[in-house]
N, C-alpha and C. Protein backbone atom coordinates (compact mmCIF):
# COMPACT_ATOMS: atom_id res chain seq x y z
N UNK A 1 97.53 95.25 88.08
CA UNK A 1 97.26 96.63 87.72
C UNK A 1 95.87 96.72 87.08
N UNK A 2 94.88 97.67 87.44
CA UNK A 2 94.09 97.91 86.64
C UNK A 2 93.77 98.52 85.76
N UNK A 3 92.89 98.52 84.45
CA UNK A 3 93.29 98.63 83.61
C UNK A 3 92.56 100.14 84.00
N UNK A 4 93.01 101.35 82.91
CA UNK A 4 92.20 102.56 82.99
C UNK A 4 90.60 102.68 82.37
N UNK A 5 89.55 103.33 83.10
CA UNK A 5 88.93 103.73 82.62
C UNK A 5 88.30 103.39 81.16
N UNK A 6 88.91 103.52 80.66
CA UNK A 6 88.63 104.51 78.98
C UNK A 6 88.70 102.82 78.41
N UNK A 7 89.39 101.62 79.25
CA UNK A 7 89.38 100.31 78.53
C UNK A 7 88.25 99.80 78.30
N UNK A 8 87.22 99.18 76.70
CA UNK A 8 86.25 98.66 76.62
C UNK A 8 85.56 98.02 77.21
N UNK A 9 86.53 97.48 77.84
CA UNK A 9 85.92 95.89 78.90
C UNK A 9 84.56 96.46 79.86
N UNK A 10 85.13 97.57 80.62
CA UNK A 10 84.26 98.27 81.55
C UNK A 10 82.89 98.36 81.07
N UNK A 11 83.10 99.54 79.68
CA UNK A 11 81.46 99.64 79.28
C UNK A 11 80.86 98.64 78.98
N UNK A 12 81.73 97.43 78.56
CA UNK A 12 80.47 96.31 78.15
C UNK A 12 80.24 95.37 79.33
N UNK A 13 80.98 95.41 80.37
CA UNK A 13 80.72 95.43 81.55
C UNK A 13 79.12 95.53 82.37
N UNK A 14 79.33 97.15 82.08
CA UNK A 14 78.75 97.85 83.44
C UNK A 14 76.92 98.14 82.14
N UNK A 15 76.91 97.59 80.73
CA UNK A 15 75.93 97.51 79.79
C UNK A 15 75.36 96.45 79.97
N UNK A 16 76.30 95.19 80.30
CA UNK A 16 75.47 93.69 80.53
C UNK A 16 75.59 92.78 79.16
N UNK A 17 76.79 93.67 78.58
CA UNK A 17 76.86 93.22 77.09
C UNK A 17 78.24 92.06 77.05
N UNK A 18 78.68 91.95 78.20
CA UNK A 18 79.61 90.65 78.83
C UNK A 18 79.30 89.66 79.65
N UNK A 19 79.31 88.62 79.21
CA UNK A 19 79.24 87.75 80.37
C UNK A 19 80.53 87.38 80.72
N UNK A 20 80.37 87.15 82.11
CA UNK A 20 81.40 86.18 82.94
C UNK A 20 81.50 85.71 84.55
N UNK A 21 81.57 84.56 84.21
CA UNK A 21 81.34 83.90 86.00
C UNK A 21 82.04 84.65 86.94
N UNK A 22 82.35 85.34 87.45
CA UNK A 22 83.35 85.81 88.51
C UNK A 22 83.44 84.51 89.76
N UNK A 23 84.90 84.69 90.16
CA UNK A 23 85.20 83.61 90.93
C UNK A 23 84.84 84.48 92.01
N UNK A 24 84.93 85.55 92.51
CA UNK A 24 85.30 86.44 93.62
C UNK A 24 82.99 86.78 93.68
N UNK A 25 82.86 86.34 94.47
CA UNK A 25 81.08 86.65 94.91
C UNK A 25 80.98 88.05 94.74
N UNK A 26 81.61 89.24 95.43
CA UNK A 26 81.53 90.40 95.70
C UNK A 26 81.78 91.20 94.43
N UNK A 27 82.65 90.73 93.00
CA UNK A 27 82.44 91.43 92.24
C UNK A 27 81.35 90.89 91.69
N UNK A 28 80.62 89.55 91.48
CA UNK A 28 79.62 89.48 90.95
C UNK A 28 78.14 90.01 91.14
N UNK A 29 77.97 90.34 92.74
CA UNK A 29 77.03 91.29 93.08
C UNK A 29 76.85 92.88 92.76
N UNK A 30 77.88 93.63 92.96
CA UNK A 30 78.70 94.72 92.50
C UNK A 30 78.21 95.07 90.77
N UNK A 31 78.54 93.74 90.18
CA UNK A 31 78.63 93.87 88.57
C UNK A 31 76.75 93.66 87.90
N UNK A 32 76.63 92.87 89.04
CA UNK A 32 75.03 92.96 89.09
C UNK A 32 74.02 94.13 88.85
N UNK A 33 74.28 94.73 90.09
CA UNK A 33 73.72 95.95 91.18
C UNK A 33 73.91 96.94 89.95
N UNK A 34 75.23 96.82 89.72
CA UNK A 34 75.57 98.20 88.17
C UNK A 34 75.13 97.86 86.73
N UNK A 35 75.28 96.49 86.43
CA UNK A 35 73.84 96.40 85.36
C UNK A 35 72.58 96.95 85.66
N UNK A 36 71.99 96.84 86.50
CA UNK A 36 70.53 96.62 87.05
C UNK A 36 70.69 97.90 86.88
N UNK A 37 71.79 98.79 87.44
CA UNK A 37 71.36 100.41 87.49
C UNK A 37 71.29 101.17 86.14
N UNK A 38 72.33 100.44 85.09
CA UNK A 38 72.54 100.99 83.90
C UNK A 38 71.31 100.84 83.04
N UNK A 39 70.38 99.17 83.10
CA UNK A 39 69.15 99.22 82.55
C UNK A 39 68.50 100.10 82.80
N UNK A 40 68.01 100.36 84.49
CA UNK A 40 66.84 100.80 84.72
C UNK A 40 66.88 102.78 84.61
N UNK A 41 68.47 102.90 84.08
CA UNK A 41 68.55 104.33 83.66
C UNK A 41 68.49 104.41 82.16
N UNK A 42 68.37 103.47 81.55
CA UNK A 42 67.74 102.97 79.81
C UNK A 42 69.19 103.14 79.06
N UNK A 43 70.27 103.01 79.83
CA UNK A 43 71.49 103.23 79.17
C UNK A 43 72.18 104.49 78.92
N UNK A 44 71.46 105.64 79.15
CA UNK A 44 72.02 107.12 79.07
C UNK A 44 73.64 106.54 79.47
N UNK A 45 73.94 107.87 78.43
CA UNK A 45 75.41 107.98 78.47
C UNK A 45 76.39 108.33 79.80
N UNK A 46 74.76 108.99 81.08
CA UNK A 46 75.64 109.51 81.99
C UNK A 46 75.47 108.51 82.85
N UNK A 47 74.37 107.10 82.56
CA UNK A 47 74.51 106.15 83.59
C UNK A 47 75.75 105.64 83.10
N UNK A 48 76.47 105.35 81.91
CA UNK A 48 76.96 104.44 82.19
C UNK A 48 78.37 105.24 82.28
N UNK A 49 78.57 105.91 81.93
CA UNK A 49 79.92 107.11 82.87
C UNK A 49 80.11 106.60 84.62
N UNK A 50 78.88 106.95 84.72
CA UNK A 50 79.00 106.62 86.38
C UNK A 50 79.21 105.28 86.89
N UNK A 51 78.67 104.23 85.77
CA UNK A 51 78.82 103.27 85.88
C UNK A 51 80.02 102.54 86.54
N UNK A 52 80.80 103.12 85.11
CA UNK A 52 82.14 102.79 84.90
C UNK A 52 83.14 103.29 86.09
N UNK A 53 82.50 104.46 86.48
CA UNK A 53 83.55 105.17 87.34
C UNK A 53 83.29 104.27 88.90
N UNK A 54 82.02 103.86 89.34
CA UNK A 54 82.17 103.03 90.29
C UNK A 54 82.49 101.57 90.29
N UNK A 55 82.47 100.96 89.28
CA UNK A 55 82.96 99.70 89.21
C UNK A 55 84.25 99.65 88.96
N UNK A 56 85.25 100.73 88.45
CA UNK A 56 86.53 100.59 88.55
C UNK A 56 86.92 100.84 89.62
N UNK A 57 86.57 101.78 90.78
CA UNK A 57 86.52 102.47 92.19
C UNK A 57 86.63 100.51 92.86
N UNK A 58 85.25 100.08 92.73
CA UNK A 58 85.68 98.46 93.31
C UNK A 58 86.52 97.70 93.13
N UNK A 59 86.80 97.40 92.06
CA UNK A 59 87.58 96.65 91.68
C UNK A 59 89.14 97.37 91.39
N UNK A 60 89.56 98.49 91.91
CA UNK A 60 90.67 99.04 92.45
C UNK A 60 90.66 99.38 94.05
N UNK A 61 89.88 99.22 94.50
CA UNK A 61 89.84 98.98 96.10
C UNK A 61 90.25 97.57 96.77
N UNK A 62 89.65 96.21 96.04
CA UNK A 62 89.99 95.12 95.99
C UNK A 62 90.92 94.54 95.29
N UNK A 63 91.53 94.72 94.75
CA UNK A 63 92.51 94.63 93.56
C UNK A 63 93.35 92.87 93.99
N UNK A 64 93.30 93.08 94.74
CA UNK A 64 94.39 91.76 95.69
C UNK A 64 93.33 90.63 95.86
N UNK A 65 92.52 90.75 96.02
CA UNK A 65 91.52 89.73 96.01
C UNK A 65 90.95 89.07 94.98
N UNK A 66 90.94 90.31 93.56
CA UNK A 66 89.98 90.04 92.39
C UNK A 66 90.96 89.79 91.18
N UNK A 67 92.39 88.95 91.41
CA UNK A 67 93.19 89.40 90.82
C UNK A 67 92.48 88.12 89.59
N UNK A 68 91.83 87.06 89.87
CA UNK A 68 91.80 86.15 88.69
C UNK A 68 90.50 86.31 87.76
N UNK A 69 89.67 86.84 88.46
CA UNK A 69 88.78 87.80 87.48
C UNK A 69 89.51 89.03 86.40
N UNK A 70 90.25 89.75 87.14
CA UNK A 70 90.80 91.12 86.44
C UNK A 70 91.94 89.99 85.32
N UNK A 71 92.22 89.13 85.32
CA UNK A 71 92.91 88.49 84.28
C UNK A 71 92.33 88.19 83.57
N UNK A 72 90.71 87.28 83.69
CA UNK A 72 90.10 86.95 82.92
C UNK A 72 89.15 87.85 81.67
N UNK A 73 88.75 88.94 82.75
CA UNK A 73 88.22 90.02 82.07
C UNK A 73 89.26 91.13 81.24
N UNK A 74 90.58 91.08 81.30
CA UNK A 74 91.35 92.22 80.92
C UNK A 74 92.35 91.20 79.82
N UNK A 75 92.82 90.14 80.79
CA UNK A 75 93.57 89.28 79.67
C UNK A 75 94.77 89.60 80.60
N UNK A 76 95.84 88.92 80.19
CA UNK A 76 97.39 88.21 81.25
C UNK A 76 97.87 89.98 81.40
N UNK A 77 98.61 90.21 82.65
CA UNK A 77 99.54 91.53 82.70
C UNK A 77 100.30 91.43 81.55
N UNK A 78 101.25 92.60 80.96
CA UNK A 78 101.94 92.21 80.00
C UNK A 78 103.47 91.64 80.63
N UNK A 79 103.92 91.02 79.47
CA UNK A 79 105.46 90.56 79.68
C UNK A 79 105.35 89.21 80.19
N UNK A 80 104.45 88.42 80.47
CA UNK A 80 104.03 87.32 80.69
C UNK A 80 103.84 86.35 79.56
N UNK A 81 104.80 85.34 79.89
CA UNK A 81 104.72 84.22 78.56
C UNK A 81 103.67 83.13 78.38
N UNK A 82 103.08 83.23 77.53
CA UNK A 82 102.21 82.03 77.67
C UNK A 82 103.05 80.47 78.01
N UNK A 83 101.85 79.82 79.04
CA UNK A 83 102.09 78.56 78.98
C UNK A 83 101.53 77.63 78.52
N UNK A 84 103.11 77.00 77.35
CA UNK A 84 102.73 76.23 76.26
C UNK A 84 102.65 74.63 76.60
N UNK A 85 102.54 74.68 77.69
CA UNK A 85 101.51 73.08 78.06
C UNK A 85 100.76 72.05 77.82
């Protein structure tokens, strides 16, 4: 499931204020392309609105593919027990 909108992760995301390797190539280009756009709009509030609204658009289009990124970046679905290994 993805997470909504309004979840932090996105803006610090789509700001460049997160790092993370993505296993999946296509969100890492994607997550690229929308930094690059959010700088070179100096961060306005309405780049990164838009930001957000197309990088969740991807990564809810792909959802089945990007599922071990969207864990890493969001954290386990709930109701899931950790494994104490």
């Amino acid at each position: 499931m993805i997470p909504p909108k309004s979840h932090p992760a996105w803006r610090a995301l789509v700001k460049g204020e997160r790092a993370h390797s993505f296993k999946a190539l296509s969100a890492a280009l994607c997550v690229s392309r929308i930094v690059r756009f959010v700088q070179k709009e100096g961060g306005s509030p309405a780049s990164v609105e838009l930001a957000v609204e197309d990088l969740h658009a991807f990564f809810t289009k792909l959802e089945g593919t990007l599922g071990e990124d969207l864990k890493a970046l969001f954290g386990k679905e709930p109701g899931h027990a950790r494994d104490g290994r």
